[in-house]
Protein backbone atom coordinates (compact mmCIF):
# COMPACT_ATOMS: atom_id res chain seq x y z
CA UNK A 1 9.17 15.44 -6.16
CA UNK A 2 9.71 18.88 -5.56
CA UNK A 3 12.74 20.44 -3.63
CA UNK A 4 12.43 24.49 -1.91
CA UNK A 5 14.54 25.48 0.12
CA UNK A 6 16.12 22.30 1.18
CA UNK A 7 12.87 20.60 2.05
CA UNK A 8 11.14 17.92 -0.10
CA UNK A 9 7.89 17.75 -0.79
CA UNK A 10 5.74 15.13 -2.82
CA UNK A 11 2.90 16.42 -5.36
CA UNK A 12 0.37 14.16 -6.70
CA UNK A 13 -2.67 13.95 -9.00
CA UNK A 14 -5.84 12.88 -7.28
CA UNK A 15 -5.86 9.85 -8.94
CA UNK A 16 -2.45 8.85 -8.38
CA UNK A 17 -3.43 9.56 -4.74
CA UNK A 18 -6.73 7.64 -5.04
CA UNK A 19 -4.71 4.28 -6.66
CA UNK A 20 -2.17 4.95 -3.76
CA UNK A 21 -4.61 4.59 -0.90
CA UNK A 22 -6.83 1.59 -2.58
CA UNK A 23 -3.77 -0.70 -3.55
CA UNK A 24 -1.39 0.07 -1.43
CA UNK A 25 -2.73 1.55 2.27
CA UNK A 26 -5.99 0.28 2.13
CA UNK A 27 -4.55 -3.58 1.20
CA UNK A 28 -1.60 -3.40 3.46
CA UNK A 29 -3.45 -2.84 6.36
CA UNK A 30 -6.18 -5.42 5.28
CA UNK A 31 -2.93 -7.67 5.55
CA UNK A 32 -2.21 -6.75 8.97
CA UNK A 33 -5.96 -8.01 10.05
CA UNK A 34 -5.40 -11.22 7.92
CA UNK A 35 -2.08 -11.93 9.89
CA UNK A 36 -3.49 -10.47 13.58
CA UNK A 37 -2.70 -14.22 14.80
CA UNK A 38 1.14 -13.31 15.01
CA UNK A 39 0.75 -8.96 15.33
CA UNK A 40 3.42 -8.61 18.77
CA UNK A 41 6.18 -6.27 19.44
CA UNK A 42 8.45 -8.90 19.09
CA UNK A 43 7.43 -10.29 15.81
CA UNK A 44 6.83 -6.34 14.39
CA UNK A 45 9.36 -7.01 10.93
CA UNK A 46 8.03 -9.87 10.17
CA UNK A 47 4.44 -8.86 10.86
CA UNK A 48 5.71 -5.30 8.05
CA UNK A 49 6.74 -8.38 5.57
CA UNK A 50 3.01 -9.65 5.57
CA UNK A 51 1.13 -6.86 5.24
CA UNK A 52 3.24 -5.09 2.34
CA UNK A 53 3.20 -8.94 0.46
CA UNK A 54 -0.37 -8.85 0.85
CA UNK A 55 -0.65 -5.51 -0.54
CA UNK A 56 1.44 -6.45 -3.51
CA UNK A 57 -0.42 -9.81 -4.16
CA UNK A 58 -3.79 -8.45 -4.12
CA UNK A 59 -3.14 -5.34 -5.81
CA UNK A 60 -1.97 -7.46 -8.82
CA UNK A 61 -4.59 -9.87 -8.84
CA UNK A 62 -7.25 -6.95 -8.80
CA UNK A 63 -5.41 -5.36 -11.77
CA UNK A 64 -5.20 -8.51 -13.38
CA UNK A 65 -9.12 -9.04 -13.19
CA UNK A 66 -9.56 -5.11 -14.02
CA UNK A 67 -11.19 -4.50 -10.70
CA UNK A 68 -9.54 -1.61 -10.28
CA UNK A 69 -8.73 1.76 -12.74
CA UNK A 70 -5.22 0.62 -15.03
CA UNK A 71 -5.32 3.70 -16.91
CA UNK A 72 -4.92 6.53 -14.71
């Protein structure tokens, strides 16, 4: 995190940015087509809570089975 001039900006290696869009974008919306029985306005928190546990579940179970880069 870097801070000029009052604004805020994030900086990250291309792998970090790689492992951020595989594990955590990529899977969370994944989750959202999983769940698209129950996607409405209404139920939009709930329908947040699904995708991000899917995320989280898969993400360790593909780390878990080494299907995706640990060291980086």
């Amino acid at each position: 995190m870097h801070c000029d001039q009052g604004r805020f900006y994030a900086m990250f290696e291309p792998h970090q940015l790689r492992r951020f869009y595989l594990e955590d974008l990529l899977l969370h919306e994944v989750g959202h087509h999983v769940d698209w029985r129950y996607w409405s306005a209404a139920n939009k928190k709930g329908v947040e809570e699904f995708a991000e546990q899917y995320a989280v579940t898969w993400a360790r179970k593909l780390r878990s089975r080494s299907l995706v880069d640990q060291t980086r």
